[in-house]
Protein backbone atom coordinates (compact mmCIF):
# COMPACT_ATOMS: atom_id res chain seq x y z
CA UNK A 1 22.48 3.96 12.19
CA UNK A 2 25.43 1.37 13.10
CA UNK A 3 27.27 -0.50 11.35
CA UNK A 4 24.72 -3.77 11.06
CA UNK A 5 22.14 -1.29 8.79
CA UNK A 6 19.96 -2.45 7.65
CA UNK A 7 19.19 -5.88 9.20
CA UNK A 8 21.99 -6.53 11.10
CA UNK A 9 24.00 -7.48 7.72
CA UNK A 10 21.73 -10.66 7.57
CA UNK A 11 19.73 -9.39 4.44
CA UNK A 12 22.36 -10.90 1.82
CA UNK A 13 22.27 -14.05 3.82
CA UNK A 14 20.98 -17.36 1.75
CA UNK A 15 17.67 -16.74 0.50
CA UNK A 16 15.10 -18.62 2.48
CA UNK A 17 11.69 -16.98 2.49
CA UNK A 18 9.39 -17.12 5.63
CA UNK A 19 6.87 -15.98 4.25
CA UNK A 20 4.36 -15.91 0.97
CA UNK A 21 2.76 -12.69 -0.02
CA UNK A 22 0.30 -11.81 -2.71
CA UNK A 23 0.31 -8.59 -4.47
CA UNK A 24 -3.32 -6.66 -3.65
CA UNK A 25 -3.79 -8.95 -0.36
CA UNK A 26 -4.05 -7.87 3.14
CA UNK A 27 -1.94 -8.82 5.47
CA UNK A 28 -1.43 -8.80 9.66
CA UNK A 29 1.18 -7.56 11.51
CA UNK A 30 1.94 -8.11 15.02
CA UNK A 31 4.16 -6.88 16.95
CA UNK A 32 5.72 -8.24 20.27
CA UNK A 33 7.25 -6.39 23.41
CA UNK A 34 6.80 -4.01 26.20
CA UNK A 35 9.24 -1.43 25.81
CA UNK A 36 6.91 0.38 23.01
CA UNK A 37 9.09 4.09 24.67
CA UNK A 38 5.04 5.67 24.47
CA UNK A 39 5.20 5.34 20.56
CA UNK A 40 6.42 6.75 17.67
CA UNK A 41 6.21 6.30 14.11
CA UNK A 42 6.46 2.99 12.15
CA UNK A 43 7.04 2.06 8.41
CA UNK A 44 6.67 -1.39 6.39
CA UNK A 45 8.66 -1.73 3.39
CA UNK A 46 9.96 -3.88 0.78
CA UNK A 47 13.80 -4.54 -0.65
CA UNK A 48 14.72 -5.85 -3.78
CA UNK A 49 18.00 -5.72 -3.54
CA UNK A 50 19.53 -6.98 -0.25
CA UNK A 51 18.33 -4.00 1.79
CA UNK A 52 20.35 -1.10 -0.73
CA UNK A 53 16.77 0.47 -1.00
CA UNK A 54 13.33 0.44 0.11
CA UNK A 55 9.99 1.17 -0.95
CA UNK A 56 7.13 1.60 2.03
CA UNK A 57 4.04 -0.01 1.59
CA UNK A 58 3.02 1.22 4.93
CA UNK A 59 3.08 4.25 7.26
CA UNK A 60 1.94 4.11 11.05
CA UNK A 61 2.50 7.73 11.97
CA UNK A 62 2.23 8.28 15.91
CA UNK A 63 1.63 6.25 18.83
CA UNK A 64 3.43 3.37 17.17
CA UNK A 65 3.92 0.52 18.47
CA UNK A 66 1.09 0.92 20.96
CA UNK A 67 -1.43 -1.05 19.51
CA UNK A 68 0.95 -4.08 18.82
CA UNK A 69 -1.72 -4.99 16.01
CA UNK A 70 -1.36 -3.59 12.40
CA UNK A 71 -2.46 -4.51 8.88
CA UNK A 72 -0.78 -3.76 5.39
CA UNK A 73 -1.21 -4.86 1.87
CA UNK A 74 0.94 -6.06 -1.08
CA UNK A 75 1.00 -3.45 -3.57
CA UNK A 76 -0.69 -4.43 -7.11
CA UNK A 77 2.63 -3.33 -8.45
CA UNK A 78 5.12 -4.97 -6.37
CA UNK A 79 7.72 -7.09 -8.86
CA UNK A 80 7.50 -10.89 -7.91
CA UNK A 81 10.14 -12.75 -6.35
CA UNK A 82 12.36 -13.00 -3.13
CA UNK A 83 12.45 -9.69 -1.08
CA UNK A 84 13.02 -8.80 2.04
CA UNK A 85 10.24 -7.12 4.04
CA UNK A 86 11.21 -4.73 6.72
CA UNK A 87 9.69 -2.71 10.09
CA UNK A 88 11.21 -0.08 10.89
CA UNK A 89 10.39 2.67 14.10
CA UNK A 90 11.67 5.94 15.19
CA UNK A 91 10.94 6.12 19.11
CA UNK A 92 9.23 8.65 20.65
CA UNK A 93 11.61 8.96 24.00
CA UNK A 94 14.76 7.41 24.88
CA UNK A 95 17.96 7.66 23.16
CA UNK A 96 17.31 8.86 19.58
CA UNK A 97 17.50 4.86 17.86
CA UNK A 98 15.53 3.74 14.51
CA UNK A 99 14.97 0.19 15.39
CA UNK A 100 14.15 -2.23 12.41
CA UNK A 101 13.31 -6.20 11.66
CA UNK A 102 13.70 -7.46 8.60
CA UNK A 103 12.29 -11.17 6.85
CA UNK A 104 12.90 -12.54 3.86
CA UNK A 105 9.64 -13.37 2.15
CA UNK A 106 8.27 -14.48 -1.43
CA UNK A 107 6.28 -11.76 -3.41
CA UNK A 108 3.26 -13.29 -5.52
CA UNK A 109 1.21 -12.09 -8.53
CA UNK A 110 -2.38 -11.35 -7.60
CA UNK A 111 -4.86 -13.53 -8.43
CA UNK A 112 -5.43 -14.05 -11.86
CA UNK A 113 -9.48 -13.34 -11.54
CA UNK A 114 -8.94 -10.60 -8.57
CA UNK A 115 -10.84 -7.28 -8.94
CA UNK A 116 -9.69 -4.99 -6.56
CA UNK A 117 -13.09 -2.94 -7.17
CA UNK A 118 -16.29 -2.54 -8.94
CA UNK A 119 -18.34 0.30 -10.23
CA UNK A 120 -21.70 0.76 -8.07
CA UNK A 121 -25.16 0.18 -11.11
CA UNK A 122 -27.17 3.67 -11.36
CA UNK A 123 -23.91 5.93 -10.25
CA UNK A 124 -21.73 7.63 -12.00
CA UNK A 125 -18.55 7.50 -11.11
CA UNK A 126 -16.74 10.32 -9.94
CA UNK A 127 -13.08 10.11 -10.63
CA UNK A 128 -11.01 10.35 -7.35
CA UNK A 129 -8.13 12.33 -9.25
CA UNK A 130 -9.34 14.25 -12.30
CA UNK A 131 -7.22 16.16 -14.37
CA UNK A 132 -7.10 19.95 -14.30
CA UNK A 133 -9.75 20.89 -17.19
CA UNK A 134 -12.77 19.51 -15.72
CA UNK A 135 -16.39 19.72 -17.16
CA UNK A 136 -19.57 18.59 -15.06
CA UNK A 137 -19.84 17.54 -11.54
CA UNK A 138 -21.70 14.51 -9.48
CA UNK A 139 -22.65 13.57 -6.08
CA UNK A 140 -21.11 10.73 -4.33
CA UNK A 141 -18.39 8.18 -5.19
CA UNK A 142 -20.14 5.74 -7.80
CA UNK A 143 -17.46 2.83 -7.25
CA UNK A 144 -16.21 0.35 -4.53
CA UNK A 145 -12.91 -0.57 -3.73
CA UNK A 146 -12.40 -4.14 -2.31
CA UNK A 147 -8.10 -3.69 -1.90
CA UNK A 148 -5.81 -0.79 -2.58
CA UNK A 149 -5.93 0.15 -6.26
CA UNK A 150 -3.73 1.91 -9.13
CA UNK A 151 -5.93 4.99 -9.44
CA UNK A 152 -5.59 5.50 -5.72
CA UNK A 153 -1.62 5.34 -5.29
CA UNK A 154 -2.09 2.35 -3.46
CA UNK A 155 -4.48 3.88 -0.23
CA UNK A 156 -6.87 2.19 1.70
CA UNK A 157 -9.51 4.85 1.09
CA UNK A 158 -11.28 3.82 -1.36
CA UNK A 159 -13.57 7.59 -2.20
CA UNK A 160 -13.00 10.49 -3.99
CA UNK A 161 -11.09 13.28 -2.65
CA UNK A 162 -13.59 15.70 -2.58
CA UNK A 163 -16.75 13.83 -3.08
CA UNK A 164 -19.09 16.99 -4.93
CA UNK A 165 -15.76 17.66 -7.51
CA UNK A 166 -16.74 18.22 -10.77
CA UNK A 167 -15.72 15.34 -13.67
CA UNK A 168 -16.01 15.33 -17.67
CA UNK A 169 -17.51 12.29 -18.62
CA UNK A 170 -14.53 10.32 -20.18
CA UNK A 171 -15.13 6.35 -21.42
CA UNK A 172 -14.39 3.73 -19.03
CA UNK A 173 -12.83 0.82 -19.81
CA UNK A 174 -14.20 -1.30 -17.12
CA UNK A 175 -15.99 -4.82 -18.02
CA UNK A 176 -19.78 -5.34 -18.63
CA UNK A 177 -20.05 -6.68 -14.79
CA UNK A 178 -18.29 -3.33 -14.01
CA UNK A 179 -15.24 -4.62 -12.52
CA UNK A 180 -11.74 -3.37 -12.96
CA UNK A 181 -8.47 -4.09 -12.74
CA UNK A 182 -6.95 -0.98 -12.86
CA UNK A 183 -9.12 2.68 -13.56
CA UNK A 184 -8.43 4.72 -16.59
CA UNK A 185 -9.41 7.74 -14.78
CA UNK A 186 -5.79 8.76 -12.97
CA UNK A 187 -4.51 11.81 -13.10
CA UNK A 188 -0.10 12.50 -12.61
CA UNK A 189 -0.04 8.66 -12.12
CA UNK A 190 1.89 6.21 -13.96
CA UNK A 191 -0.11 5.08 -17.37
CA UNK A 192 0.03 1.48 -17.97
């Protein structure tokens, strides 16, 4: 890494966002030039702090940036305010560079009335990371994810990680129209 890391020394520059994100939204991301050096791997992330540190919100692994067209979402749990939003990519061939872009954009709140899933009426729901003492088991998923949520670290995937696993009936606290916000059923995950 030179001496510009990370983004060319322009990430303490005057705030001025270029963007407006919303935590739990889905977002595109397009990439432009020819010289993609037959891929490699790719990461999104976000900085808080001029670029000191960086959480990734998203991981292309391989054959990056061949497809020039990418998605990623806000996570649920990304703090509000000005950050700066980063690409970064280790090439496959050529000289051994980590090539990164950087923008400063505005993080929002979700939406106050945004569900990022529902449970599915007649299923039970099979928890996608139960804890170790487990009682009972089910078939299929049972619930719906419409955006990356708590009880799933933040994936896409919205199923259980081994759909026949066996669960012990534990309450939910999800709403009468079987929405939720976040799950109760997480397992070596932060608690709220």
């Amino acid at each position: 890494m030179g001496l510009d890391f990370p983004c060319k020394s322009y990430g303490r520059d005057p705030f001025v966002a270029v963007a407006n994100y919303t935590a739990r939204q889905k977002y595109p991301l397009t990439l432009a030039g020819t010289a993609t050096h037959r891929g490699g791997s790719c990461q999104v992330s976000l900085s808080y702090n001029y670029g000191e540190s960086f959480r990734v919100i998203k991981s292309i692994v391989g054959r990056c940036p061949e497809s020039l067209q990418y998605t990623f979402h806000i996570p649920e749990d990304a703090p509000h305010g000005p950050a700066l939003l980063t690409w970064t990519w280790f090439n496959k061939i050529g000289n051994r560079e980590m090539y990164m872009n950087c923008a400063q954009v505005s993080i929002q709140g979700p939406p106050a009335n945004a569900k990022p899933g529902t449970t599915i009426e007649g299923e039970e729901v099979n928890f996608p990371m139960p804890s170790d003492d487990i009682d009972g088991s089910v078939q299929g998923v049972g619930y719906q994810c419409n955006a990356p949520t708590a009880f799933l670290d933040g994936r896409d995937r919205c199923t259980a990680l081994n759909p026949s696993t066996s669960v012990s009936p534990i309450p939910s606290s999800a709403s009468s129209t079987g929405a939720f916000d976040a799950c109760p059923f997480t397992h070596g995950a932060s608690y709220r």
